[in-house]
PDB file of N, CA and C in Angstrom:
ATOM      1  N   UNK A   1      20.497  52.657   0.990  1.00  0.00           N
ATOM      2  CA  UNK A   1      21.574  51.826   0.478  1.00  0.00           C
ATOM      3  C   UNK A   1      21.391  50.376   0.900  1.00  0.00           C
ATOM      4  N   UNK A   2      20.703  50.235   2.320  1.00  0.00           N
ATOM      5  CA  UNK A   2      20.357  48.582   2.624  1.00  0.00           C
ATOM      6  C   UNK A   2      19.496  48.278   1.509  1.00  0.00           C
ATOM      7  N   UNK A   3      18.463  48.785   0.833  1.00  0.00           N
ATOM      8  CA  UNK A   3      17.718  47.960  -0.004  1.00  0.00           C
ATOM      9  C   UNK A   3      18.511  47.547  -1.347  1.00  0.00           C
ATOM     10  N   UNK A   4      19.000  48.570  -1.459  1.00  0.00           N
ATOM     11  CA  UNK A   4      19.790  48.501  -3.080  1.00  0.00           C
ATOM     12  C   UNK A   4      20.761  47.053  -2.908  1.00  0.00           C
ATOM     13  N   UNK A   5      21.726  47.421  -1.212  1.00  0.00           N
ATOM     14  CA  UNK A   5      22.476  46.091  -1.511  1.00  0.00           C
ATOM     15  C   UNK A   5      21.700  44.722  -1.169  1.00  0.00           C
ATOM     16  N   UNK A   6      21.119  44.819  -0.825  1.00  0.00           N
ATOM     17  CA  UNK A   6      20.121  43.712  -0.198  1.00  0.00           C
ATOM     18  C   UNK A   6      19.510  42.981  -1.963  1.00  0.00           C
ATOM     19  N   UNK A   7      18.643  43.474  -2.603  1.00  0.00           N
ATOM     20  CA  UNK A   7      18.123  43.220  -3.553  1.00  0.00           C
ATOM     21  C   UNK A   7      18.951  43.201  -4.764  1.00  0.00           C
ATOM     22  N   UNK A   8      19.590  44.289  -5.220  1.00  0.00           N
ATOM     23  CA  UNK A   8      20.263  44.333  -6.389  1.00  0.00           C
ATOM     24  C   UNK A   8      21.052  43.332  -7.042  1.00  0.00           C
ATOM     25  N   UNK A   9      21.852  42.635  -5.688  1.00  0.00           N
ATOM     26  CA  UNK A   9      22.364  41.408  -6.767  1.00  0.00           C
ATOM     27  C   UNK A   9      21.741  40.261  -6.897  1.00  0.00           C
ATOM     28  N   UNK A  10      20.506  39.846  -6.309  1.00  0.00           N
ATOM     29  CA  UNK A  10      19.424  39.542  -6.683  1.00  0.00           C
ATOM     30  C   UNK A  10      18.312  39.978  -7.981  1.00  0.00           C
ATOM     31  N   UNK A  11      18.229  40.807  -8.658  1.00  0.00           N
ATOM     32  CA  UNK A  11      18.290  41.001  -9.905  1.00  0.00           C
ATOM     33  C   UNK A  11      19.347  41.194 -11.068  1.00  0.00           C
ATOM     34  N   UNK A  12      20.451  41.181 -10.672  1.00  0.00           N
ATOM     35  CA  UNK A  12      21.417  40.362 -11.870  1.00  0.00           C
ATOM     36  C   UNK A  12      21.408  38.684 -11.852  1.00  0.00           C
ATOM     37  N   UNK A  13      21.276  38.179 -10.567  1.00  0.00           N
ATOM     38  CA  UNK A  13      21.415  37.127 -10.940  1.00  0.00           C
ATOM     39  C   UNK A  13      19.701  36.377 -11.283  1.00  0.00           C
ATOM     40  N   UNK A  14      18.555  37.185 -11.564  1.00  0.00           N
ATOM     41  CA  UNK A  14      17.561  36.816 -11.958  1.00  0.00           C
ATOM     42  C   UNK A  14      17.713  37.164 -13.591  1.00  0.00           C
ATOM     43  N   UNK A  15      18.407  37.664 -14.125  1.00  0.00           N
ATOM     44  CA  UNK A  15      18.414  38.399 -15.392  1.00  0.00           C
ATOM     45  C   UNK A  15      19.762  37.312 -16.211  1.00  0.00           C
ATOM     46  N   UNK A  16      20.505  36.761 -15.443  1.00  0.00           N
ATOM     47  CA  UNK A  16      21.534  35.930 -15.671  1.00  0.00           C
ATOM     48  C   UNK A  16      20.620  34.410 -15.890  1.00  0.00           C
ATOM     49  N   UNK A  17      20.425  34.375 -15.432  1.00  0.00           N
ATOM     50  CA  UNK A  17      19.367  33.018 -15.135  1.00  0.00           C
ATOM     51  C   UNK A  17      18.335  33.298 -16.600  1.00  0.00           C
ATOM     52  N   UNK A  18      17.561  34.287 -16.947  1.00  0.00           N
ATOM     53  CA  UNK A  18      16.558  34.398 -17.707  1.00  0.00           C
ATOM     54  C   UNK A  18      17.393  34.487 -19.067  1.00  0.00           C
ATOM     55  N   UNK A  19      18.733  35.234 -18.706  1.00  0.00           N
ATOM     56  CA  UNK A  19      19.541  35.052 -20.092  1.00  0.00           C
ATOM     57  C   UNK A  19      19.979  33.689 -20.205  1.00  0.00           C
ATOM     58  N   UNK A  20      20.519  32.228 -20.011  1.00  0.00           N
ATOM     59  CA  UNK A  20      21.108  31.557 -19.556  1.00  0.00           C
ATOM     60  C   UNK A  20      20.077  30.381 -19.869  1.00  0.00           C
ATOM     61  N   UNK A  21      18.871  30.483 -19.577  1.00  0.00           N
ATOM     62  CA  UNK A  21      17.550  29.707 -19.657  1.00  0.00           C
ATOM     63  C   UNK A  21      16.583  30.148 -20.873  1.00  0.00           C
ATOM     64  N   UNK A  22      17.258  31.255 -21.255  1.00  0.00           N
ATOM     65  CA  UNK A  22      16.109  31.556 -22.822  1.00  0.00           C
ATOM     66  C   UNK A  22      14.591  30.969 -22.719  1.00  0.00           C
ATOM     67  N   UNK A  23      14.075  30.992 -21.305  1.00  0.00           N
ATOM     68  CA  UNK A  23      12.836  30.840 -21.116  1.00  0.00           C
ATOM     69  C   UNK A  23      12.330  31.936 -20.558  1.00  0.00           C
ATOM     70  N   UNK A  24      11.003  32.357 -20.905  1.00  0.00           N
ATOM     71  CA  UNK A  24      10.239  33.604 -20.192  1.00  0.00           C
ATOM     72  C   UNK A  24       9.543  32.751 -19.371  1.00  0.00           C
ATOM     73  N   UNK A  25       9.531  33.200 -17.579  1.00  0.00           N
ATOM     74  CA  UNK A  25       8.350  32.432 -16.847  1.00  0.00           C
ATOM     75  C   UNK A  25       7.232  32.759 -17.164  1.00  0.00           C
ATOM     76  N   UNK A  26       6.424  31.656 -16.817  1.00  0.00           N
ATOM     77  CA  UNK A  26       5.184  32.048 -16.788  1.00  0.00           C
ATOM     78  C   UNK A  26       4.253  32.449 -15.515  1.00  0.00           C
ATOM     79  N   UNK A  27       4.715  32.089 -14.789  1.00  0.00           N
ATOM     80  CA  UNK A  27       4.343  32.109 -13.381  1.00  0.00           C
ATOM     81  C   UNK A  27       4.972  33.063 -12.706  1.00  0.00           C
ATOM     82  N   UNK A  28       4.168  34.088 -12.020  1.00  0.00           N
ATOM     83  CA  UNK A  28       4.620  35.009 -11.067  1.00  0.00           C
ATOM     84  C   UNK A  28       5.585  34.617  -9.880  1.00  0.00           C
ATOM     85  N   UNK A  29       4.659  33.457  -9.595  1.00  0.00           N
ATOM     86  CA  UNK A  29       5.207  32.926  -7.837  1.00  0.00           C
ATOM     87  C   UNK A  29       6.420  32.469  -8.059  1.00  0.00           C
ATOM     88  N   UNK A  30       6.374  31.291  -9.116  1.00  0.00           N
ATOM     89  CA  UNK A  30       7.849  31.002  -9.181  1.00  0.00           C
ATOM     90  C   UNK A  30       8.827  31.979  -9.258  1.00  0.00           C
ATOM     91  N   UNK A  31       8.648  33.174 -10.020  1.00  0.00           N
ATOM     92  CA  UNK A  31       9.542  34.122 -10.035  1.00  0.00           C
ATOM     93  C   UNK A  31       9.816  34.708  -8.936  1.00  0.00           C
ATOM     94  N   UNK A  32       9.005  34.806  -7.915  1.00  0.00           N
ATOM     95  CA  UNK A  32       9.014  35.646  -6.899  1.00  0.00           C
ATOM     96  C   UNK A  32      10.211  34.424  -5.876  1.00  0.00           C
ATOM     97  N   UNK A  33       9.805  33.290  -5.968  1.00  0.00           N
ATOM     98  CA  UNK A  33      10.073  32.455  -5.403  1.00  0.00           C
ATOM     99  C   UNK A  33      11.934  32.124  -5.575  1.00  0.00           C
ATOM    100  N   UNK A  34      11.889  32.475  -6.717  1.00  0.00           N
ATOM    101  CA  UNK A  34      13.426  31.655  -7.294  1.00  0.00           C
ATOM    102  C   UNK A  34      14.305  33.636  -6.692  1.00  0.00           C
ATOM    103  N   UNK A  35      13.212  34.838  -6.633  1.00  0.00           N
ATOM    104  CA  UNK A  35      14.255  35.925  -6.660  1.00  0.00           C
ATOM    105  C   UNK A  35      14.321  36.095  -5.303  1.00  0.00           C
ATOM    106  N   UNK A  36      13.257  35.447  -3.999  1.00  0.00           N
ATOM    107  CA  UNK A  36      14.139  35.238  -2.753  1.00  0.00           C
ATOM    108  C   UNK A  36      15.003  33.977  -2.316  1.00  0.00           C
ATOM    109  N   UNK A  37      15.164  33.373  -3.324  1.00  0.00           N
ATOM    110  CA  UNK A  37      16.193  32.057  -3.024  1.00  0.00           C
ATOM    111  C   UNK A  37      17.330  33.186  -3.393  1.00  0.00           C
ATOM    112  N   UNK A  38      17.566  33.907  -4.803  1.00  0.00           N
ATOM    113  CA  UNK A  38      18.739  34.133  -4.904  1.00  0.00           C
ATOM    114  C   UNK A  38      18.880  35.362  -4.068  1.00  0.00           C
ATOM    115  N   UNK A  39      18.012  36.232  -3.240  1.00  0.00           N
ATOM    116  CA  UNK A  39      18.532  37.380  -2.238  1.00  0.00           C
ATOM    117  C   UNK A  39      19.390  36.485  -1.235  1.00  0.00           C
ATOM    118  N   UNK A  40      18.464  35.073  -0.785  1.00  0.00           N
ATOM    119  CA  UNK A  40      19.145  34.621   0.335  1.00  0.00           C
ATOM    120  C   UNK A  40      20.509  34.021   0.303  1.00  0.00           C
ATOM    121  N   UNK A  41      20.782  33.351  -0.903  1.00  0.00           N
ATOM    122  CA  UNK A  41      22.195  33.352  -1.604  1.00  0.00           C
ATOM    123  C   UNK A  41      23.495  34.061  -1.432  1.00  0.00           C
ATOM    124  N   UNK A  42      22.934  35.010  -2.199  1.00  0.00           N
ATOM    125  CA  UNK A  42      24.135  35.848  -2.592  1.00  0.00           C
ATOM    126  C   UNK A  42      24.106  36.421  -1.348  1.00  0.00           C
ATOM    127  N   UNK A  43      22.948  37.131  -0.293  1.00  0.00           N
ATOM    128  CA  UNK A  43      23.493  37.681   0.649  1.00  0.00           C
ATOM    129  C   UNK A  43      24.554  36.778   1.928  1.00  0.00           C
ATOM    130  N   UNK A  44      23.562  35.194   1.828  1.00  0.00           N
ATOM    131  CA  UNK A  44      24.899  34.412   2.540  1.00  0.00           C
ATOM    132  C   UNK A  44      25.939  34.329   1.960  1.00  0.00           C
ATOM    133  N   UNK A  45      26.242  34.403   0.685  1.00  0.00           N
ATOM    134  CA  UNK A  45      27.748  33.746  -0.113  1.00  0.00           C
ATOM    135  C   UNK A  45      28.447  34.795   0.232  1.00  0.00           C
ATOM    136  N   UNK A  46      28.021  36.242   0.198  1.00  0.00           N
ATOM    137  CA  UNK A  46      28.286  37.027   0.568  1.00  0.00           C
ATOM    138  C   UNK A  46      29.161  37.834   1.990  1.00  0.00           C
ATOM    139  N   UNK A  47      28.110  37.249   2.800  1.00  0.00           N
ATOM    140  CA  UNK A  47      28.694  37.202   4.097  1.00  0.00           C
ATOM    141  C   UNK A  47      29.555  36.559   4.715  1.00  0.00           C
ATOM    142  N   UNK A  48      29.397  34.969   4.550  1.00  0.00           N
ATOM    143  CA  UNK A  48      30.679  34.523   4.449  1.00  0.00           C
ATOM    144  C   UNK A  48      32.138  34.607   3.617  1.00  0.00           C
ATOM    145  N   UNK A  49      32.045  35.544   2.230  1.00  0.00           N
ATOM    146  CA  UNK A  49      33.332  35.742   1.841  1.00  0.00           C
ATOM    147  C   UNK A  49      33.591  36.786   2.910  1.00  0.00           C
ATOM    148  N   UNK A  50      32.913  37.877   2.824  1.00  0.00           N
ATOM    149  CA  UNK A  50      33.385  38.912   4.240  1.00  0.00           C
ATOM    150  C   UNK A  50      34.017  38.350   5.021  1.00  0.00           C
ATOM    151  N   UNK A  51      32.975  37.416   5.956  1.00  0.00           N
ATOM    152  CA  UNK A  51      34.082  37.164   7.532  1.00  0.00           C
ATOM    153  C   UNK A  51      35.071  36.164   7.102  1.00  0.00           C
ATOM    154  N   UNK A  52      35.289  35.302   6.394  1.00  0.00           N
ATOM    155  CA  UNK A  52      35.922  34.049   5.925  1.00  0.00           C
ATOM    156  C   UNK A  52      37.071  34.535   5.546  1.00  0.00           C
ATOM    157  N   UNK A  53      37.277  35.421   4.412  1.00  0.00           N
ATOM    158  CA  UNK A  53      38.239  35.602   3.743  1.00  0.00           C
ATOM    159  C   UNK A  53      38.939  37.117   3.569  1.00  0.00           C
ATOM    160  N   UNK A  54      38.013  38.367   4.538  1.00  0.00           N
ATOM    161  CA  UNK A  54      38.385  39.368   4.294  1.00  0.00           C
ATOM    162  C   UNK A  54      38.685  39.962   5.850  1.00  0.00           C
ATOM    163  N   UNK A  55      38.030  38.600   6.890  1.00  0.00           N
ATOM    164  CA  UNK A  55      38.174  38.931   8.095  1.00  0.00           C
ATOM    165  C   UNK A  55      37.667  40.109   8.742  1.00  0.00           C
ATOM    166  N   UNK A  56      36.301  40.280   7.645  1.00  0.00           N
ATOM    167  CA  UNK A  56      35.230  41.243   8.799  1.00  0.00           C
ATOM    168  C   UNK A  56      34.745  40.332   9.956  1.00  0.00           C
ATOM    169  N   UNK A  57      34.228  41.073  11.197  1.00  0.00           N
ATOM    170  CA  UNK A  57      33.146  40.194  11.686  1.00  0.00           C
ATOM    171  C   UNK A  57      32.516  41.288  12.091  1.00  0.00           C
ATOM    172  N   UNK A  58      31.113  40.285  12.671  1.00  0.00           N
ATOM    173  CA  UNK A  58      30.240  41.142  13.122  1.00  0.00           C
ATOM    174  C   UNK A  58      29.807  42.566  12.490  1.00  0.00           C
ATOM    175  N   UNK A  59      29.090  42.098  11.123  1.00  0.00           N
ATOM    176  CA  UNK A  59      28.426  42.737  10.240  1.00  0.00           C
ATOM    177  C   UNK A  59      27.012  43.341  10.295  1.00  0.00           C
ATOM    178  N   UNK A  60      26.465  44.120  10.433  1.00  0.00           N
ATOM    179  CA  UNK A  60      25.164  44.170  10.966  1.00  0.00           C
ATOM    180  C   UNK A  60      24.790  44.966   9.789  1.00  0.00           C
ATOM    181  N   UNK A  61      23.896  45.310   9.533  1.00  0.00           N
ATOM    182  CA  UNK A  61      22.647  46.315   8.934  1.00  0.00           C
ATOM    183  C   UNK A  61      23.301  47.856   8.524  1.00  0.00           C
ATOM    184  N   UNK A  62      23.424  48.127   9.552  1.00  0.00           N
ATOM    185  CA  UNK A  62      24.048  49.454   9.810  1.00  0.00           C
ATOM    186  C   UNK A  62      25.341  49.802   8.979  1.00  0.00           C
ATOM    187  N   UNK A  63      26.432  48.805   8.724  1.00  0.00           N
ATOM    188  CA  UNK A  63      27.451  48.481   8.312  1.00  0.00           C
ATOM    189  C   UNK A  63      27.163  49.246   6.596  1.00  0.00           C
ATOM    190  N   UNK A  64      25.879  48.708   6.220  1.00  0.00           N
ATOM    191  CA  UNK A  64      25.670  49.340   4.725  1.00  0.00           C
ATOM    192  C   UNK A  64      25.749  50.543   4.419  1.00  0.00           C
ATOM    193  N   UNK A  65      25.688  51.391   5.287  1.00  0.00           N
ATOM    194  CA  UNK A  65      25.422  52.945   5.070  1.00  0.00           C
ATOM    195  C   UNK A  65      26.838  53.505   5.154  1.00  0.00           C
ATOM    196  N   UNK A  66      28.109  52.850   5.478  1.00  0.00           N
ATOM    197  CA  UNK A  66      29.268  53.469   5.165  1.00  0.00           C
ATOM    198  C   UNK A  66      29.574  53.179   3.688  1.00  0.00           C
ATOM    199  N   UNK A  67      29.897  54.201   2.852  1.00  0.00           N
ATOM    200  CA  UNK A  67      30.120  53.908   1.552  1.00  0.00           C
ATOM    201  C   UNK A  67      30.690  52.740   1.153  1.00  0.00           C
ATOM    202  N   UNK A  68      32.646  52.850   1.848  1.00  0.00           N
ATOM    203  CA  UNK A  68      33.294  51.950   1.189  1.00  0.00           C
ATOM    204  C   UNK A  68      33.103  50.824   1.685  1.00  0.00           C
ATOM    205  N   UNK A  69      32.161  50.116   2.662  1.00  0.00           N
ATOM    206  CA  UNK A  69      31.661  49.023   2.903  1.00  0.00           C
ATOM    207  C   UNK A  69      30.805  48.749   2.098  1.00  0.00           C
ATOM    208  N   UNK A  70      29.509  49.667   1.343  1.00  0.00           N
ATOM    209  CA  UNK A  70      28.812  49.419   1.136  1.00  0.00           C
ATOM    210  C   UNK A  70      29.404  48.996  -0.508  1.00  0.00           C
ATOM    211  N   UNK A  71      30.274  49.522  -0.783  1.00  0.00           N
ATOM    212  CA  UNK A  71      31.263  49.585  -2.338  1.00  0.00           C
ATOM    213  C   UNK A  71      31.417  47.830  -2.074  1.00  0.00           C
ATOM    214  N   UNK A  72      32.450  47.480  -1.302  1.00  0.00           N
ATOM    215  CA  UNK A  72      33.175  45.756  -0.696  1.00  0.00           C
ATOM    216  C   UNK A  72      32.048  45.291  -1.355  1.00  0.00           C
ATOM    217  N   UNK A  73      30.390  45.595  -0.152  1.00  0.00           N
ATOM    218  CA  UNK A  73      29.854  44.324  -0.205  1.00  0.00           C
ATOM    219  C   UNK A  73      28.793  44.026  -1.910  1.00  0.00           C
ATOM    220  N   UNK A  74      28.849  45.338  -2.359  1.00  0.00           N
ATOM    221  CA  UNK A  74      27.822  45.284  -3.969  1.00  0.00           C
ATOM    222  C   UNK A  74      28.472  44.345  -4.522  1.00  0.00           C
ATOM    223  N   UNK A  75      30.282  44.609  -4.401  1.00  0.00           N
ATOM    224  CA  UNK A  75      30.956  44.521  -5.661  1.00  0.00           C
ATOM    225  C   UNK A  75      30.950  42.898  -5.516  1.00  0.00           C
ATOM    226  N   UNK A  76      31.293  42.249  -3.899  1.00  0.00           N
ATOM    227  CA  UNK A  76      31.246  40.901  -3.631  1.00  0.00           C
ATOM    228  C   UNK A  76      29.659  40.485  -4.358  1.00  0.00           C
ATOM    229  N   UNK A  77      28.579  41.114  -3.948  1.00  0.00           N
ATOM    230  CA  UNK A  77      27.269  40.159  -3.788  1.00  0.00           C
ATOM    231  C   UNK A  77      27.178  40.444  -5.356  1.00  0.00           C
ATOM    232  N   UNK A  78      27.845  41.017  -6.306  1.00  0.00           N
ATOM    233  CA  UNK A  78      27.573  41.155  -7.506  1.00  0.00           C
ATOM    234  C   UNK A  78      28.256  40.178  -8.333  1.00  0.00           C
ATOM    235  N   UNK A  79      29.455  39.717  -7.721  1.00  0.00           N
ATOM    236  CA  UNK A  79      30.229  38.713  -7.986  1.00  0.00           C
ATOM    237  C   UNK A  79      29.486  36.954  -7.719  1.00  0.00           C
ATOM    238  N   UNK A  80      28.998  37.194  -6.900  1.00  0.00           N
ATOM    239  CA  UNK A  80      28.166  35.733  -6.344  1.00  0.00           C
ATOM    240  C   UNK A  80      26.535  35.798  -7.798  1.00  0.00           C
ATOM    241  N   UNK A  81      26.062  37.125  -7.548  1.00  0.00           N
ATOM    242  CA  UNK A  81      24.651  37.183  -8.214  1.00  0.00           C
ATOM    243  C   UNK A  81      25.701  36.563  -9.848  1.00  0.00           C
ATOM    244  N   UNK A  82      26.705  36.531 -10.280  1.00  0.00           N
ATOM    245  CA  UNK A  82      26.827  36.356 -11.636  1.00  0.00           C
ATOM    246  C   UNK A  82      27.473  34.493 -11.602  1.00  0.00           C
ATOM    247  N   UNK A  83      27.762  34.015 -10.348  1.00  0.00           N
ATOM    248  CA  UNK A  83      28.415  32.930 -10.715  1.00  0.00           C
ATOM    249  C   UNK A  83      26.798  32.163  -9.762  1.00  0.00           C
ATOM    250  N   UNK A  84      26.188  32.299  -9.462  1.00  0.00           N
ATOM    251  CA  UNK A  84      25.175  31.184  -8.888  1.00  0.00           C
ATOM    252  C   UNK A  84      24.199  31.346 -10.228  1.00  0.00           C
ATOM    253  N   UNK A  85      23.776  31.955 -10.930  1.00  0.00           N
ATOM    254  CA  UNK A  85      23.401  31.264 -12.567  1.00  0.00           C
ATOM    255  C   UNK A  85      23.690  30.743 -13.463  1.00  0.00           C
ATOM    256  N   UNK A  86      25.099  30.897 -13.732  1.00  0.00           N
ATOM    257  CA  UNK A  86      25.676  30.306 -14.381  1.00  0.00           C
ATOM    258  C   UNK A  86      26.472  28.539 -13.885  1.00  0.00           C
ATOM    259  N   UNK A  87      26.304  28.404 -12.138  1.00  0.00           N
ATOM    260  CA  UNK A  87      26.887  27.288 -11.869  1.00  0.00           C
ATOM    261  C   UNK A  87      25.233  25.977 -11.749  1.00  0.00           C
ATOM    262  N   UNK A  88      24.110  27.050 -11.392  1.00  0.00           N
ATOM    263  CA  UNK A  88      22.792  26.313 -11.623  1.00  0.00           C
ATOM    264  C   UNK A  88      22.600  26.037 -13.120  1.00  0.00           C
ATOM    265  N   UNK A  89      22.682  26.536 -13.797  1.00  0.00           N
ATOM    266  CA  UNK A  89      22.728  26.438 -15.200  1.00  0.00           C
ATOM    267  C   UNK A  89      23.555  25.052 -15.609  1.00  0.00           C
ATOM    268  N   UNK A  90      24.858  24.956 -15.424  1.00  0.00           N
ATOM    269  CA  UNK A  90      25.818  23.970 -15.437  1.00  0.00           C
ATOM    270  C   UNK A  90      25.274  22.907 -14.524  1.00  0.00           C
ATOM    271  N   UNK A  91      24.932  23.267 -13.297  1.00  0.00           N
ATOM    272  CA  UNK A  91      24.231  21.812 -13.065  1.00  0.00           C
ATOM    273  C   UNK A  91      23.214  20.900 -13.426  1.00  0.00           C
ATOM    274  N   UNK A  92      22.448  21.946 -13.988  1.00  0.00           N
ATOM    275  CA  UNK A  92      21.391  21.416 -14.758  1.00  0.00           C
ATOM    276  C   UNK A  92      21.692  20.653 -16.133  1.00  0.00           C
ATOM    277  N   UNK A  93      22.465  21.109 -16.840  1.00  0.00           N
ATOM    278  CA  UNK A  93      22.822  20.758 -18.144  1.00  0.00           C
ATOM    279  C   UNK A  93      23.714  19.739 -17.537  1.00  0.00           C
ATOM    280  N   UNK A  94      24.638  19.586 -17.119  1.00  0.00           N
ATOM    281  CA  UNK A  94      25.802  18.601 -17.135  1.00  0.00           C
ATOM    282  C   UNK A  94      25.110  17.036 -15.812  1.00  0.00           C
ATOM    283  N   UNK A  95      24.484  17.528 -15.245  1.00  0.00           N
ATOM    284  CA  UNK A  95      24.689  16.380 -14.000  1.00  0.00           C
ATOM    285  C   UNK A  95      23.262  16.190 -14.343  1.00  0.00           C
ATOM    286  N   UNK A  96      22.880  14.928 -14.071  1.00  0.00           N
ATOM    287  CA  UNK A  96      21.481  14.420 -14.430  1.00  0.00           C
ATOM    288  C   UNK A  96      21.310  12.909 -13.471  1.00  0.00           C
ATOM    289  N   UNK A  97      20.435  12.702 -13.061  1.00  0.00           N
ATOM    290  CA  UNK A  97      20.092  12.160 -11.769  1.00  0.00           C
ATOM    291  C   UNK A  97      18.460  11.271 -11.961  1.00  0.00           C
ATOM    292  N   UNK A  98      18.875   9.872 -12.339  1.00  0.00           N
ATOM    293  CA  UNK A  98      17.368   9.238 -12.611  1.00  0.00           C
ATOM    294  C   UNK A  98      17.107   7.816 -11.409  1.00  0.00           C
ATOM    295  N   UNK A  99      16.152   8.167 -11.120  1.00  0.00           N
ATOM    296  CA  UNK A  99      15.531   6.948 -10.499  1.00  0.00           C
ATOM    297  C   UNK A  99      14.491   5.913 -10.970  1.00  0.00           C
ATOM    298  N   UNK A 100      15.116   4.671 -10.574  1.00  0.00           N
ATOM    299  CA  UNK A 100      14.029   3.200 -11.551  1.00  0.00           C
ATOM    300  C   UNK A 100      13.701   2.628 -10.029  1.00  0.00           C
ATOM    301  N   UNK A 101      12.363   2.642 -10.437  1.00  0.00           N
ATOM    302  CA  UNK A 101      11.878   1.968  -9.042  1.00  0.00           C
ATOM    303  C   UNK A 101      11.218   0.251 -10.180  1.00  0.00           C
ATOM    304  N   UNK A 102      11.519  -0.517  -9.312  1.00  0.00           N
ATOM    305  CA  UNK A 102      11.016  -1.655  -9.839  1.00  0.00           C
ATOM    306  C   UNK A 102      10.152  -2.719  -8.929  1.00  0.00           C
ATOM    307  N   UNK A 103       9.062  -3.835  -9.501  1.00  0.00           N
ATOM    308  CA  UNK A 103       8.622  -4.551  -8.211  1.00  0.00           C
ATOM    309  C   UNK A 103       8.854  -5.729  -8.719  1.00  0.00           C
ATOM    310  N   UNK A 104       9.376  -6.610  -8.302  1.00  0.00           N
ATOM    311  CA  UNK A 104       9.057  -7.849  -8.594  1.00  0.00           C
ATOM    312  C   UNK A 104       8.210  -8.716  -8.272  1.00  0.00           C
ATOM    313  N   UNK A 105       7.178  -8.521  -7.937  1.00  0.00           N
ATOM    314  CA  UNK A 105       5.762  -9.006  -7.158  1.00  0.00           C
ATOM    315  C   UNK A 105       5.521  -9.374  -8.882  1.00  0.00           C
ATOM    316  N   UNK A 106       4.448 -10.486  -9.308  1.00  0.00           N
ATOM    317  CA  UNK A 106       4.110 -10.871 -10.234  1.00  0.00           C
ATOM    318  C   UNK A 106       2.488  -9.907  -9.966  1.00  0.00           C
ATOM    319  N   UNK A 107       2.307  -9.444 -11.674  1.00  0.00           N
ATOM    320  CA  UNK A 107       0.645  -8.777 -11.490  1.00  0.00           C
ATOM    321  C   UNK A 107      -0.700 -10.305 -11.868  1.00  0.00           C
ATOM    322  N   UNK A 108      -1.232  -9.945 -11.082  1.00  0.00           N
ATOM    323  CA  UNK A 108      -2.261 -11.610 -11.161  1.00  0.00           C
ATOM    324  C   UNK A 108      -3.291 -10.907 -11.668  1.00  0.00           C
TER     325      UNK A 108
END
């Protein structure tokens, strides 16, 4: 059950992203690359809704193998895996960010 919750909402939110981006990668690494950014994500966004707002603490490993914990934390990290593609998505499209470098040195 640690792997399933560990990874799993890490492939919705790789499948959210690929829906969302209507691009197929081409590159392995990047893929590999962008699906441990979003394990590390959702499992922090994750953890902090736990202790933050549901007032677990001291969560460990072990914690996964009780069902209805393990129920809390899918249903949370499944909730994060669907809104961190869709809010990267929105940042990308909406916010845009350019830099002009200029010299005024004359070219001789």
């Amino acid at each position: 059950m640690t792997v399933i919750g560990l990874f799993f909402p890490a492939f919705i939110s790789m499948a959210v992203c690929r829906k969302l981006s209507k691009e197929i990668p081409r590159d392995g690494l990047s893929s590999v690359i962008r699906f441990g950014i979003y394990v590390l994500a959702d499992t922090w966004l994750t953890q902090i809704t736990l202790t933050s707002l549901l007032g677990l603490g001291q969560i460990m490993e072990s914690a996964l193998t009780s069902f209805t914990f393990f129920t809390k934390y899918v249903l949370i990290a499944s909730a994060w895996a669907v809104i961190l593609p869709v809010a990267e998505e929105m940042t990308r499209k909406y916010i845009r960010v350019s830099i002009h470098i200029s010299s005024d040195k004359e070219k001789s």
